[in-house]
C-alpha atoms as a PDB file:
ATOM      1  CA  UNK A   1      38.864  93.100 -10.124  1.00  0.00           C
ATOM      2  CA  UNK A   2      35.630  92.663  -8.355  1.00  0.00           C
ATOM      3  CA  UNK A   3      34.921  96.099  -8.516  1.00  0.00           C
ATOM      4  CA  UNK A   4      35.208  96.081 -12.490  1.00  0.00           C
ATOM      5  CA  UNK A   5      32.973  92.765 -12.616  1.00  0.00           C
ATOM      6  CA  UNK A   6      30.654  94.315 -10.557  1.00  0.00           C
ATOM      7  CA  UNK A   7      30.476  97.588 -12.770  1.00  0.00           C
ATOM      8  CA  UNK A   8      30.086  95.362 -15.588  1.00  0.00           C
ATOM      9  CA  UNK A   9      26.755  93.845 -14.667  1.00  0.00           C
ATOM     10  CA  UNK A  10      25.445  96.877 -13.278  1.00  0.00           C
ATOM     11  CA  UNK A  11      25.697  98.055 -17.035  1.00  0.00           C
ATOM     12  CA  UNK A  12      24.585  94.806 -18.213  1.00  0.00           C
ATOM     13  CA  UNK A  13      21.482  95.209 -16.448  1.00  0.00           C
ATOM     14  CA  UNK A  14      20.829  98.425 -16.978  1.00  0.00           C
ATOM     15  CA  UNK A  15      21.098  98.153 -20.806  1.00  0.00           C
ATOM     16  CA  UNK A  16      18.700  95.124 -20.809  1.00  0.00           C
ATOM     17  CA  UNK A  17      15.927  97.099 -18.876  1.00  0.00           C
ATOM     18  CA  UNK A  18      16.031  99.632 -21.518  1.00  0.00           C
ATOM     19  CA  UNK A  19      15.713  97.556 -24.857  1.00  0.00           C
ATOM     20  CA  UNK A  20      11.850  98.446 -25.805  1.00  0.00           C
ATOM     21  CA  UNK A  21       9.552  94.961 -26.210  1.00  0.00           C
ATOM     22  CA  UNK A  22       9.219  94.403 -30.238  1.00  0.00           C
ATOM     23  CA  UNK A  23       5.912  95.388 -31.566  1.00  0.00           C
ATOM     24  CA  UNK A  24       2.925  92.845 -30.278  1.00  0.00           C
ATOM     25  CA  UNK A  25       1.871  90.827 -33.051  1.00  0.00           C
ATOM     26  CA  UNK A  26      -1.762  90.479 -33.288  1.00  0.00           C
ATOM     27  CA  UNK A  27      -3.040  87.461 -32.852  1.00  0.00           C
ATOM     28  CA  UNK A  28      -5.058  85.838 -35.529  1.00  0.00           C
ATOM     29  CA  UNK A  29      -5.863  82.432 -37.299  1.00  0.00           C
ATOM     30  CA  UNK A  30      -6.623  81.694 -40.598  1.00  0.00           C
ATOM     31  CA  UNK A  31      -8.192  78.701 -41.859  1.00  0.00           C
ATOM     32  CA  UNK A  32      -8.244  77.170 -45.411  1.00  0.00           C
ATOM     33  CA  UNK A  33      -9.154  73.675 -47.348  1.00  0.00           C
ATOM     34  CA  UNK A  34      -8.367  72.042 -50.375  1.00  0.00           C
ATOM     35  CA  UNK A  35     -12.276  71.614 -50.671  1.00  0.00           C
ATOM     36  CA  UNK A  36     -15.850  72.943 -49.344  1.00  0.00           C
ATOM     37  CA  UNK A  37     -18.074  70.328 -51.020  1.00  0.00           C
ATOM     38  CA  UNK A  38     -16.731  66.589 -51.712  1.00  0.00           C
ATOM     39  CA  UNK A  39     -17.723  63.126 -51.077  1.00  0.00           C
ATOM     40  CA  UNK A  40     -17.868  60.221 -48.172  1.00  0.00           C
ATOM     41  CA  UNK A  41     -14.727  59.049 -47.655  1.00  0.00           C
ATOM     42  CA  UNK A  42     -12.738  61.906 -49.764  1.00  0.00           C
ATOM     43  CA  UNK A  43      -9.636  63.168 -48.057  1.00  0.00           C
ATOM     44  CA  UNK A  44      -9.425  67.126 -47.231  1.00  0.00           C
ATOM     45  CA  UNK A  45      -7.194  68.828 -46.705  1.00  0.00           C
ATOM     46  CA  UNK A  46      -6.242  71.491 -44.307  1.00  0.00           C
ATOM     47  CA  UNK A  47      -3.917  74.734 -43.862  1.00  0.00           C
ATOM     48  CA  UNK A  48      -4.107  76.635 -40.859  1.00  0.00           C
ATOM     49  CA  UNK A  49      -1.917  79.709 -40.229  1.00  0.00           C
ATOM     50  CA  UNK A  50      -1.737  81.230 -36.606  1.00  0.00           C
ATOM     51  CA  UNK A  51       0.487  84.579 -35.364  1.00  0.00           C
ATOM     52  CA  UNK A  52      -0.006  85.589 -31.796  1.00  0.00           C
ATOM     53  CA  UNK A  53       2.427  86.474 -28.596  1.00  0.00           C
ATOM     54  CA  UNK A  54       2.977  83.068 -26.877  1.00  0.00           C
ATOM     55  CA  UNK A  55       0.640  81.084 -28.659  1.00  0.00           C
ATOM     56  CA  UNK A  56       0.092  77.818 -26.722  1.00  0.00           C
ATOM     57  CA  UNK A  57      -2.203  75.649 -28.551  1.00  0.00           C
ATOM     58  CA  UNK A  58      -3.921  75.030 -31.654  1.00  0.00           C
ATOM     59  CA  UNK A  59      -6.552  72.974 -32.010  1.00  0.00           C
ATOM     60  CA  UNK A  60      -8.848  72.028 -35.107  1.00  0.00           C
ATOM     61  CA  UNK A  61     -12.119  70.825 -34.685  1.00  0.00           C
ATOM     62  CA  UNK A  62     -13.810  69.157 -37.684  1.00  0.00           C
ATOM     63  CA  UNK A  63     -17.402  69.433 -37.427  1.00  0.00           C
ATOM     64  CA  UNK A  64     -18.093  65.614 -36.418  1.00  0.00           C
ATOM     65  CA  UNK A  65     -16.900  64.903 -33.250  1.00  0.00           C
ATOM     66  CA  UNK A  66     -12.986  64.715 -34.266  1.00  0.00           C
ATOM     67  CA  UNK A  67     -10.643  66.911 -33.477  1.00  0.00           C
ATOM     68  CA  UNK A  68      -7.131  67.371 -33.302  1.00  0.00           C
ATOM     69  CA  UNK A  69      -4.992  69.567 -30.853  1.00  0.00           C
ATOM     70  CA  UNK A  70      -1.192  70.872 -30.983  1.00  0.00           C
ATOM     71  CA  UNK A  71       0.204  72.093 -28.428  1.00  0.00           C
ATOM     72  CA  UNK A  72       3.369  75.463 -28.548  1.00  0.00           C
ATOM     73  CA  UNK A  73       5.330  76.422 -26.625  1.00  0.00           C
ATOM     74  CA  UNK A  74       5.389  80.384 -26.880  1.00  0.00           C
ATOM     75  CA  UNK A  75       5.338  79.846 -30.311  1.00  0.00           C
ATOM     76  CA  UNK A  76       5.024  83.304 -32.426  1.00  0.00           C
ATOM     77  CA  UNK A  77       3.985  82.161 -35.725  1.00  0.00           C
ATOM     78  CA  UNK A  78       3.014  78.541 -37.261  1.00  0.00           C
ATOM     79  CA  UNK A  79       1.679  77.245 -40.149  1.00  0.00           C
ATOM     80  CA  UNK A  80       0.319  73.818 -40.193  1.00  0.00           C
ATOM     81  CA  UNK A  81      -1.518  71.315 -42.459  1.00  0.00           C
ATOM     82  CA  UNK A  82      -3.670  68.836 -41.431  1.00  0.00           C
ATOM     83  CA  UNK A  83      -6.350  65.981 -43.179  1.00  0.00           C
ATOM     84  CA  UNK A  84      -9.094  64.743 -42.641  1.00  0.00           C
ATOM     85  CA  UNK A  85     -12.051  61.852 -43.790  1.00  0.00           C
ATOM     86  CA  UNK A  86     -15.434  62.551 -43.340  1.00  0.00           C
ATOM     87  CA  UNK A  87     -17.718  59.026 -43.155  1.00  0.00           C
ATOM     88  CA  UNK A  88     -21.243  60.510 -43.092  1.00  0.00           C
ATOM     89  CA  UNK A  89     -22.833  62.968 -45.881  1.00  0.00           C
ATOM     90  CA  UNK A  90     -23.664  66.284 -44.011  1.00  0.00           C
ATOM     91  CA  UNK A  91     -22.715  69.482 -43.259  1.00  0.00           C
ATOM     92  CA  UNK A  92     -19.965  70.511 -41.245  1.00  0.00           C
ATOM     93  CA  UNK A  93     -18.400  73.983 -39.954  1.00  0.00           C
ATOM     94  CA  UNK A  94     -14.424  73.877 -39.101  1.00  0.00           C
ATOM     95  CA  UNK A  95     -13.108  75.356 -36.397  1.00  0.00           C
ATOM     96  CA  UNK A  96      -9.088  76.293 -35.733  1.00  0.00           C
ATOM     97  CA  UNK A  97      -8.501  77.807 -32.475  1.00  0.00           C
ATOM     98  CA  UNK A  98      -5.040  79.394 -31.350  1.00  0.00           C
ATOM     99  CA  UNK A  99      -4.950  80.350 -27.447  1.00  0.00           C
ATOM    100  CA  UNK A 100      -2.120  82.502 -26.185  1.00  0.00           C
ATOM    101  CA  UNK A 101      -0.593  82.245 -22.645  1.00  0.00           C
ATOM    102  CA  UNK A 102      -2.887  84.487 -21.366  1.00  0.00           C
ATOM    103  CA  UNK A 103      -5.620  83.112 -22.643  1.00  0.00           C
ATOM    104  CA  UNK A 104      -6.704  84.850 -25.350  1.00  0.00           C
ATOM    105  CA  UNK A 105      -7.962  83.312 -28.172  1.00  0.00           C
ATOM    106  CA  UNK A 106      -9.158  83.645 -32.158  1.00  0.00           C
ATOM    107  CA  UNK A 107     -10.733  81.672 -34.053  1.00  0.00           C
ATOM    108  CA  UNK A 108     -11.585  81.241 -38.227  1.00  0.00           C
ATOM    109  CA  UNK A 109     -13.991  78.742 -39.417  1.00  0.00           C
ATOM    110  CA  UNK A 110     -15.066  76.720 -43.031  1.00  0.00           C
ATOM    111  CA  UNK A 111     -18.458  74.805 -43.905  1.00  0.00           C
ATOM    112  CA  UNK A 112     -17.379  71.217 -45.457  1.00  0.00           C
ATOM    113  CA  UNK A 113     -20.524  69.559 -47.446  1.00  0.00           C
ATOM    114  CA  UNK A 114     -19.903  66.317 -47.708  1.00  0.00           C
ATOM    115  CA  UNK A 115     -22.177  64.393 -50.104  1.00  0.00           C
ATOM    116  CA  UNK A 116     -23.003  60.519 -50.412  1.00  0.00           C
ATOM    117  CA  UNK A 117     -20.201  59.286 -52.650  1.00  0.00           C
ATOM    118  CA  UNK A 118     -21.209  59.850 -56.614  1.00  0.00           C
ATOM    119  CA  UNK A 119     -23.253  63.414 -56.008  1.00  0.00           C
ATOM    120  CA  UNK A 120     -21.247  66.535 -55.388  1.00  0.00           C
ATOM    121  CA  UNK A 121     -23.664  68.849 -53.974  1.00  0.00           C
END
């Protein structure tokens, strides 16, 4: 019997060294809102997509000091929304970031103008 169970994971083995690693999906980010141009104290919204091998974080930085940071766990793909309130006219670039467990990382970015309430830019 010991011979047989032996056998056994010998093939076991053997079989699992030869299964080929699935394709390496590239790793990218993509960054959307619900609106470039809007007013103090307006909501906006978010969507952030992000595909990578072993993607580790994600963080979104919102152009005024605020940020907000998620952390995966060898996560392949994830789509997230997020929102924000801006409390000062300006403008402001958005940055997602996804890192992979190597370190690699990829970033998108979107201007917000954000306008004293009652004038859209």
């Amino acid at each position: 019997m010991t011979r047989l169970c032996v056998g056994l994971l010998a093939l076991a083995i053997a079989a699992c060294s030869d299964v080929e690693e699935p394709n390496r999906l590239p790793l990218t980010v993509e960054l959307s809102a619900s609106a470039t141009s809007t007013t103090v104290g307006a909501t906006v919204e978010f969507d952030i997509h992000a595909q990578g091998r072993g993607l580790q974080s994600l963080t979104l930085s919102f152009g005024d000091g605020a940020q907000q940071e998620l952390t995966l766990e060898d996560a392949l793909l994830v789509q997230v929304s997020r929102s924000h309130v801006y409390m000062q006219p300006g403008s402001f670039v958005v940055t997602a970031t996804a890192q992979e467990r190597r370190g690699a990382t990829a970033e998108d970015t979107v201007r917000i103008e954000v306008s004293e309430e009652g004038a859209l830019p």
